[in-house]
Protein backbone atom coordinates (compact mmCIF):
# COMPACT_ATOMS: atom_id res chain seq x y z
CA UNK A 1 -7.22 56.65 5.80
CA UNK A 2 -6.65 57.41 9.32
CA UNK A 3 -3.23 55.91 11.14
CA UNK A 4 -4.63 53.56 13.37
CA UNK A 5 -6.84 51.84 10.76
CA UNK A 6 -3.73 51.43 8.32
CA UNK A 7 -1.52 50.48 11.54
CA UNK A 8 -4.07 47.88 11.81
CA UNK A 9 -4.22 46.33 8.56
CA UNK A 10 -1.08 46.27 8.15
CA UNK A 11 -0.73 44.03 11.80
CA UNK A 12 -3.59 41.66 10.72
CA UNK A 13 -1.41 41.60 7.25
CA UNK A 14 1.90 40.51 9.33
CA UNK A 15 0.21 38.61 11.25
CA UNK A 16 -1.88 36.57 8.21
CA UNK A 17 2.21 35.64 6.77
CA UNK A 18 3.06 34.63 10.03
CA UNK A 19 0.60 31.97 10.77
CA UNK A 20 1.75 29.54 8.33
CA UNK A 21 5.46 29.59 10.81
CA UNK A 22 3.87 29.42 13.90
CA UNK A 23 1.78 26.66 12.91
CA UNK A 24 4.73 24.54 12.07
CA UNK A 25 6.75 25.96 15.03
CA UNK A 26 3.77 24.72 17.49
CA UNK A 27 2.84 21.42 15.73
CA UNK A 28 1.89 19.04 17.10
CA UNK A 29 0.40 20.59 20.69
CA UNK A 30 -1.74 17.58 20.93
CA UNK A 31 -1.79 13.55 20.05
CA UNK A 32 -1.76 12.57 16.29
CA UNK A 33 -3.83 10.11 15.22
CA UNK A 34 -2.96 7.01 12.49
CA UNK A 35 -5.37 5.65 10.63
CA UNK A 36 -5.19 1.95 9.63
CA UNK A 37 -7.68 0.75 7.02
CA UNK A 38 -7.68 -2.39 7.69
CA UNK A 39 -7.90 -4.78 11.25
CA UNK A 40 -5.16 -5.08 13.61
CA UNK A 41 -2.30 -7.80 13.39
CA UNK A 42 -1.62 -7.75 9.08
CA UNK A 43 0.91 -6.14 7.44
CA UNK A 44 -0.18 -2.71 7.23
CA UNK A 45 -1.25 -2.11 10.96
CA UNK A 46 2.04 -3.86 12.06
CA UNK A 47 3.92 -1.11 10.16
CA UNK A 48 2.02 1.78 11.05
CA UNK A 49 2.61 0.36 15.16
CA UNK A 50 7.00 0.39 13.73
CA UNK A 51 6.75 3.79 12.53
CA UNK A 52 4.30 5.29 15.42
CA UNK A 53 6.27 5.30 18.55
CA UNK A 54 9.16 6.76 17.36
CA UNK A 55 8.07 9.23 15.32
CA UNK A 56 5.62 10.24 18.34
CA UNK A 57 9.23 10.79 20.24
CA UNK A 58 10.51 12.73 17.49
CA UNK A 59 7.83 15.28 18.03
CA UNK A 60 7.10 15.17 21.32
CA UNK A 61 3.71 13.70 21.05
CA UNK A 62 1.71 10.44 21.00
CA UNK A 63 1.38 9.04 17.37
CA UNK A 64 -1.93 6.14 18.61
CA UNK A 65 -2.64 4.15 15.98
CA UNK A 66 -6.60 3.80 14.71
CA UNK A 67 -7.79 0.68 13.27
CA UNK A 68 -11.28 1.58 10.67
CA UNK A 69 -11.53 -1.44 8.78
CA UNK A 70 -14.06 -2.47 6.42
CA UNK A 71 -15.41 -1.82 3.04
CA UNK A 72 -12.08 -2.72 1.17
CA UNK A 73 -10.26 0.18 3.00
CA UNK A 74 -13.16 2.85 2.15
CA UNK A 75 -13.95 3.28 5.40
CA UNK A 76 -10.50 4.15 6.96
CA UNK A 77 -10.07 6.65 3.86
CA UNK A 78 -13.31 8.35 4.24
CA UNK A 79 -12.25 8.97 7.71
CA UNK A 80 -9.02 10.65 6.79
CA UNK A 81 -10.59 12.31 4.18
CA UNK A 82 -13.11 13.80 6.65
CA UNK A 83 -10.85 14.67 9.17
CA UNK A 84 -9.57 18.44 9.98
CA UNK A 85 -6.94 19.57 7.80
CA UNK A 86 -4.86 20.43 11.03
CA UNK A 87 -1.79 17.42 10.97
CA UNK A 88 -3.60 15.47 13.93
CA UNK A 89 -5.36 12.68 11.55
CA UNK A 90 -2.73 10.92 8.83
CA UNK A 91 -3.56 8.14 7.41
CA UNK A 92 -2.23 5.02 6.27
CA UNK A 93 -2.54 4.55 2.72
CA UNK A 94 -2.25 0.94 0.36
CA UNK A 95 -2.27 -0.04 -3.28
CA UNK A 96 -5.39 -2.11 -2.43
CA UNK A 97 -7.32 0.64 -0.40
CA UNK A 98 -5.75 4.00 -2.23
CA UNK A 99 -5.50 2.30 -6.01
CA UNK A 100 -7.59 -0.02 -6.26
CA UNK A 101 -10.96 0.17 -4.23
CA UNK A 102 -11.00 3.73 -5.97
CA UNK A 103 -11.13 2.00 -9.49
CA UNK A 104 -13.41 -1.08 -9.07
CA UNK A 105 -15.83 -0.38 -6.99
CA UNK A 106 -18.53 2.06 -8.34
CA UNK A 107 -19.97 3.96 -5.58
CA UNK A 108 -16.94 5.78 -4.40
CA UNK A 109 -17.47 9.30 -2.94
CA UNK A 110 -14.11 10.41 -3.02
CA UNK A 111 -10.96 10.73 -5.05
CA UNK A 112 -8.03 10.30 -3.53
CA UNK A 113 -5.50 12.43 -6.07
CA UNK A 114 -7.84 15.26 -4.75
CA UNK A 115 -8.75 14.79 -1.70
CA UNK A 116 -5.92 13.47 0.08
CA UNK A 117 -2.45 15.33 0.40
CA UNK A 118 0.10 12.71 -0.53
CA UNK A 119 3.66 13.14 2.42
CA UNK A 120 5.53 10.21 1.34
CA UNK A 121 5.69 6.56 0.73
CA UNK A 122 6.40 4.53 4.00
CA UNK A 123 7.95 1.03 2.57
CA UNK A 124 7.80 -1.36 -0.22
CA UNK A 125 7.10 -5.11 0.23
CA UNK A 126 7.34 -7.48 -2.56
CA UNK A 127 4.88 -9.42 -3.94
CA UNK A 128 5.15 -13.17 -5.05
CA UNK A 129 3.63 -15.79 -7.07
CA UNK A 130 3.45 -19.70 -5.41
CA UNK A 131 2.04 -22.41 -6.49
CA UNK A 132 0.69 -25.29 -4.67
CA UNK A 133 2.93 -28.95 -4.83
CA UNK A 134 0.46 -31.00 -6.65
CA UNK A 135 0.59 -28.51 -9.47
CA UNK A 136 3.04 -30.05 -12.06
CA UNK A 137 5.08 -27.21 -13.08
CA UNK A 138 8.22 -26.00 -11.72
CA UNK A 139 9.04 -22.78 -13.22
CA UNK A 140 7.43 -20.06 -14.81
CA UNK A 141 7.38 -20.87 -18.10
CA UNK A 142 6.35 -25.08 -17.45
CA UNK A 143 3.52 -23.17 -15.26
CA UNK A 144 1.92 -20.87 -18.24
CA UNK A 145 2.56 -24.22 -20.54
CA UNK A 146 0.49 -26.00 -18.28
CA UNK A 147 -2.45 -23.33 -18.34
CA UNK A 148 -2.36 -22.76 -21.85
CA UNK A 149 -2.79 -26.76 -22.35
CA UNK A 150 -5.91 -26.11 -19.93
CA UNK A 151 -7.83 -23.22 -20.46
CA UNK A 152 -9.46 -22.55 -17.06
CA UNK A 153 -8.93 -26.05 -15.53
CA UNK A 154 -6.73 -24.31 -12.86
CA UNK A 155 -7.84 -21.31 -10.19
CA UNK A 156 -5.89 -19.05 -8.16
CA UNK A 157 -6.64 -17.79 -5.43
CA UNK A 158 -6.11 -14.20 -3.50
CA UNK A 159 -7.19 -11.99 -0.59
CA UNK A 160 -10.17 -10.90 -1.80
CA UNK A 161 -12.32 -9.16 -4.88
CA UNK A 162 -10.87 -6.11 -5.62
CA UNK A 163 -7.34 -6.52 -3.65
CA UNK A 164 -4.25 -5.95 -5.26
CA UNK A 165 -3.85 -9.71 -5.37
CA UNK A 166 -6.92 -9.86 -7.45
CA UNK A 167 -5.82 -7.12 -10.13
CA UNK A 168 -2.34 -8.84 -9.71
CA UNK A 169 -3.89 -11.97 -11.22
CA UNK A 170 -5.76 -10.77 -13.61
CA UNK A 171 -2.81 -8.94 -14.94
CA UNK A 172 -1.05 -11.99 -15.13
CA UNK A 173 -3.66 -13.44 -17.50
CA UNK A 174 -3.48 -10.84 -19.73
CA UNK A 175 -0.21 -10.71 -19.96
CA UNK A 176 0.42 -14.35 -20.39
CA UNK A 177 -2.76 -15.01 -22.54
CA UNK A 178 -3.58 -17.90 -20.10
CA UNK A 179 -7.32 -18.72 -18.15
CA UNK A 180 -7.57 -19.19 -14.45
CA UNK A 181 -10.40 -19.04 -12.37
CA UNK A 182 -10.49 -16.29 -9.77
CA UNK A 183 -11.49 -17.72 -6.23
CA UNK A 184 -11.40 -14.75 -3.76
CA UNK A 185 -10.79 -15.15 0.33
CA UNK A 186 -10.91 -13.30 3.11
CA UNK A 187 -7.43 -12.62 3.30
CA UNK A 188 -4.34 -14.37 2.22
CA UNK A 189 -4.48 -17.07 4.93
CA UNK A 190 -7.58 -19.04 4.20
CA UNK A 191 -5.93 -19.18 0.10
CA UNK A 192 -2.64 -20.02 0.93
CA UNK A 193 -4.07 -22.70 3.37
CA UNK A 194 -6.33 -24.29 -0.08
CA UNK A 195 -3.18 -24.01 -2.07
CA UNK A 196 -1.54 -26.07 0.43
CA UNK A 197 -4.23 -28.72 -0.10
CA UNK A 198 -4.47 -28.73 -4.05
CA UNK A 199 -7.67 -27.03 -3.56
CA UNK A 200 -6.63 -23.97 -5.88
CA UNK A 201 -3.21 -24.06 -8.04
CA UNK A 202 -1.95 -20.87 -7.10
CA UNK A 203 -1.60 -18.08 -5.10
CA UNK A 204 -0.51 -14.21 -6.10
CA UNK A 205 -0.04 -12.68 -2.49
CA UNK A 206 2.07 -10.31 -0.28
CA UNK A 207 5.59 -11.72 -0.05
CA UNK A 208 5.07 -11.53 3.93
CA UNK A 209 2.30 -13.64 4.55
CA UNK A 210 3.61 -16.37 2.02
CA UNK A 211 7.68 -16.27 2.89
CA UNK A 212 7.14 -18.89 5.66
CA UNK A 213 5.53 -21.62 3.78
CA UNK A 214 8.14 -20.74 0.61
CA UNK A 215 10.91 -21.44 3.06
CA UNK A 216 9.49 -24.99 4.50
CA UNK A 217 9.48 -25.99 0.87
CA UNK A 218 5.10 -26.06 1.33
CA UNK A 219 4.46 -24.07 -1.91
CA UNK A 220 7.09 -23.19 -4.73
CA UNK A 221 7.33 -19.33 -5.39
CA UNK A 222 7.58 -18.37 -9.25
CA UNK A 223 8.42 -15.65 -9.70
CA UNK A 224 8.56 -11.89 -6.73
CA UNK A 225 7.62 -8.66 -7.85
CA UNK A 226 10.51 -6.64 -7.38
CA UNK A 227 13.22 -4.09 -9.25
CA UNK A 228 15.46 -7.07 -8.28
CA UNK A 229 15.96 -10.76 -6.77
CA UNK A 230 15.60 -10.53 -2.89
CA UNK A 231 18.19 -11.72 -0.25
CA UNK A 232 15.68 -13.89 1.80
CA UNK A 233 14.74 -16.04 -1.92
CA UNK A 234 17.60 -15.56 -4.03
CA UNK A 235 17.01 -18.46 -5.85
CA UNK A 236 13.65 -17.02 -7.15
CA UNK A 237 13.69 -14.77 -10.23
CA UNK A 238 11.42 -11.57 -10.59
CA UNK A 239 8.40 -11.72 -12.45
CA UNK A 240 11.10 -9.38 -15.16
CA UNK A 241 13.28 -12.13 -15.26
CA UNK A 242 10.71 -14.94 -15.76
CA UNK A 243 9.27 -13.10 -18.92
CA UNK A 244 6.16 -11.58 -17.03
CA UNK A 245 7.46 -7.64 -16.96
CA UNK A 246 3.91 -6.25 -16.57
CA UNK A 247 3.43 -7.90 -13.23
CA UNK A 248 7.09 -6.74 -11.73
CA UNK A 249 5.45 -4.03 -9.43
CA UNK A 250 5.76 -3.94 -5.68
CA UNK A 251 3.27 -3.53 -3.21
CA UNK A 252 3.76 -0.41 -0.99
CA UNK A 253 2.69 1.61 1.79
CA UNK A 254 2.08 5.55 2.36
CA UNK A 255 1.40 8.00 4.69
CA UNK A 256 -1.56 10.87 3.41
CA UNK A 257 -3.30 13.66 5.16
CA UNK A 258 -6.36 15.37 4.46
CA UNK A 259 -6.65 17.88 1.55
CA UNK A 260 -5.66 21.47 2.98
CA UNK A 261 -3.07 20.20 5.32
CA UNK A 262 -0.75 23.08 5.74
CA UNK A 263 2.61 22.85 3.60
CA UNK A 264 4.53 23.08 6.56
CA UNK A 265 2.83 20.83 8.38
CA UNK A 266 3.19 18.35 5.78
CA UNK A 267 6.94 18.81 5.53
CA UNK A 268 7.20 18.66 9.38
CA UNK A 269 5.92 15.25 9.45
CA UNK A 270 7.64 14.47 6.21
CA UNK A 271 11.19 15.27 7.18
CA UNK A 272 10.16 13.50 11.11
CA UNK A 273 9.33 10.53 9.48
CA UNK A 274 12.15 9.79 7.03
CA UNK A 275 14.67 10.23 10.42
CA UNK A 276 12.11 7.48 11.77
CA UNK A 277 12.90 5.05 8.62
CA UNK A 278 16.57 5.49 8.95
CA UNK A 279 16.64 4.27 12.28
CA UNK A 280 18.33 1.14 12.20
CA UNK A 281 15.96 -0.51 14.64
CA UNK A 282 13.27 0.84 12.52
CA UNK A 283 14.69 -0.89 9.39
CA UNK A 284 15.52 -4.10 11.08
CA UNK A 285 11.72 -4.24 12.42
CA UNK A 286 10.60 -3.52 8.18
CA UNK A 287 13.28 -6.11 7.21
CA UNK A 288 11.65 -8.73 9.50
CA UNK A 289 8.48 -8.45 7.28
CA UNK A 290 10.11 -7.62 4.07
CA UNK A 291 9.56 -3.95 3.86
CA UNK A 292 12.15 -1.73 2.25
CA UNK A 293 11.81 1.60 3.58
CA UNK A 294 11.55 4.52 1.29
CA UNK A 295 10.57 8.01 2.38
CA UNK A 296 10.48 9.63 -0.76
CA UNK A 297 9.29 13.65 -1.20
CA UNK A 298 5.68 14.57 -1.10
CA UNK A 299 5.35 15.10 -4.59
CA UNK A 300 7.26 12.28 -6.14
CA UNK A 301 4.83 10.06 -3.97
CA UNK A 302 1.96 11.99 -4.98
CA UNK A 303 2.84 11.03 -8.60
CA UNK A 304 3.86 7.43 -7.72
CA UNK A 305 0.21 6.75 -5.93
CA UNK A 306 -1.31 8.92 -9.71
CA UNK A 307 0.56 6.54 -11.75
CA UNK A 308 -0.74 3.63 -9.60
CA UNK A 309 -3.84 4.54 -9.83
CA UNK A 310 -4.05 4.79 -13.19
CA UNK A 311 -2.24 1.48 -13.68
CA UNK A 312 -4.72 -0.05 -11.88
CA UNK A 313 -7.77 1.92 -13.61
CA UNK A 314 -6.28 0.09 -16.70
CA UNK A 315 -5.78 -3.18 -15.28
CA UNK A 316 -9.61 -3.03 -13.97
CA UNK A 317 -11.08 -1.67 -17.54
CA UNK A 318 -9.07 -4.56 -19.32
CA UNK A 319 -10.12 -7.42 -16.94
CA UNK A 320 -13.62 -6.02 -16.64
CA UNK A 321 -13.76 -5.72 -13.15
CA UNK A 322 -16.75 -3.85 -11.49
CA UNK A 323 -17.61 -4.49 -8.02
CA UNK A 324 -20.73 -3.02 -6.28
């Protein structure tokens, strides 16, 4: 082999090992973009808009957030999903759009354990159980009393077919061996304003959405889902405490990239972002809307959204739930 041809393999050889460092060393040269599945103003585009400005200061670029809602989050994902693998699409990712659209609907074109690289999980929010005053139970126990006297007399009511809320309900009823009709909304609003009325008995929601009308005394919470009783309702046991273990999971948030993502991009963004959640105005902003923040490793949150997803995948096969 002559010299110059071995001088030059062994520079394109060099300079094959030294990509993967000056890829992380100039990310990001350009705007990232962060993908919201769902519309502007609810819980998950409001934390993506905490986390986005000052993360885009930590790395010296513009983080703009993307709202592509529709489809029970399918629509956002696909996006990501379809994105360059470069660290300039992340999206946000959801129990409801990442867990459970994935399970119950059956003309998904994607799976998210392979097609998405998991970077960490964002926040936790709490989930929560109320029931509307003209229902005559004031506990946990009086309430599945009540709906085992009644077989499917009463209905709760959620954000939608197919939303966490849903598969939270359902859960419920298997684990307490009661009946309840499933009446799904769009969005938590419209149910919580029925429950109000006596319309439907009870709601299974976000603990955001429903704090407010807990804390005017409008509906009774039952029970949160939560490792343990929160500050803001301390009064209110967890879904643990009140005998319903099963149901005891928090909702949470996550941040994904495409599959093929460098590794060092991913840990660029991943070590940016947990310096983003330990900023004290960052946590106050989470706090205001319940949200613990987390920031957990890559691959402990790529097992956390598995293990959801298969939770879920359960939930959905026991309950019979198949949407088209």
């Amino acid at each position: 082999m002559k010299l110059h041809h071995l001088l030059a393999g062994l520079f394109v050889a060099a300079a094959a090992l030294a990509a993967p460092a000056q890829a992380q060393q100039s990310y990001p040269s350009r705007p990232i973009k962060l993908v919201v599945p769902f519309p502007p103003g609810g819980t998950t585009d409001v934390l993506a808009r905490t986390i986005a400005d000052p993360l885009g200061k930590l790395l010296r670029q513009s983080v703009v957030v993307e709202n592509r809602s529709g489809a029970a989050g399918r629509i956002g994902s696909e996006f990501v999903i379809r994105a360059e693998p470069d660290g300039y699409t992340l999206g946000i990712a959801t129990v409801s759009s990442h867990a459970v659209t994935p399970v119950v609907y059956d003309n998904i074109s994607y799976d998210v354990t392979r097609d998405l690289v998991a970077i960490t999980r964002l926040a936790s929010v709490p989930n929560v159980l109320t029931i509307s005053p003209k229902v005559p139970a004031t506990d946990m126990q009086s309430f599945i009393a009540l709906l085992k006297s009644q077989p499917g007399h009463y209905a709760y009511g959620s954000a939608g077919a197919g939303s966490e809320a849903n598969m939270m309900g359902e859960l419920f009823k298997l684990s307490t061996g009661t009946e309840m009709m499933h009446v799904p909304y769009r969005g938590s609003s419209p149910a919580l304003q029925d429950a109000l009325g006596g319309q439907i008995a009870a709601v299974f929601d976000n603990l955001p959405s429903s704090l407010p009308f807990i804390r005017n005394g409008d509906l009774k919470a039952l029970a949160v889902a939560y490792p343990q009783r929160l500050e803001a309702l301390p009064d209110v046991p967890t879904f643990a405490e009140a005998g319903v273990p099963e149901v005891n999971d928090a909702s949470w948030f996550g941040l994904v990239a495409p599959k093929g993502t460098p590794d060092e991009i991913v840990q660029r963004i991943y070590e940016a972002v947990r310096q983003v959640l330990a900023m004290p105005d960052v946590k106050e902003r989470l706090a205001g809307f319940s949200a613990v923040p987390v920031g957990n490793p890559p691959r402990e949150f790529a097992a956390e959204l598995a293990a959801e997803i298969d939770k879920q995948r359960q939930t959905a096969q026991r309950a019979h739930i198949n949407l088209k």
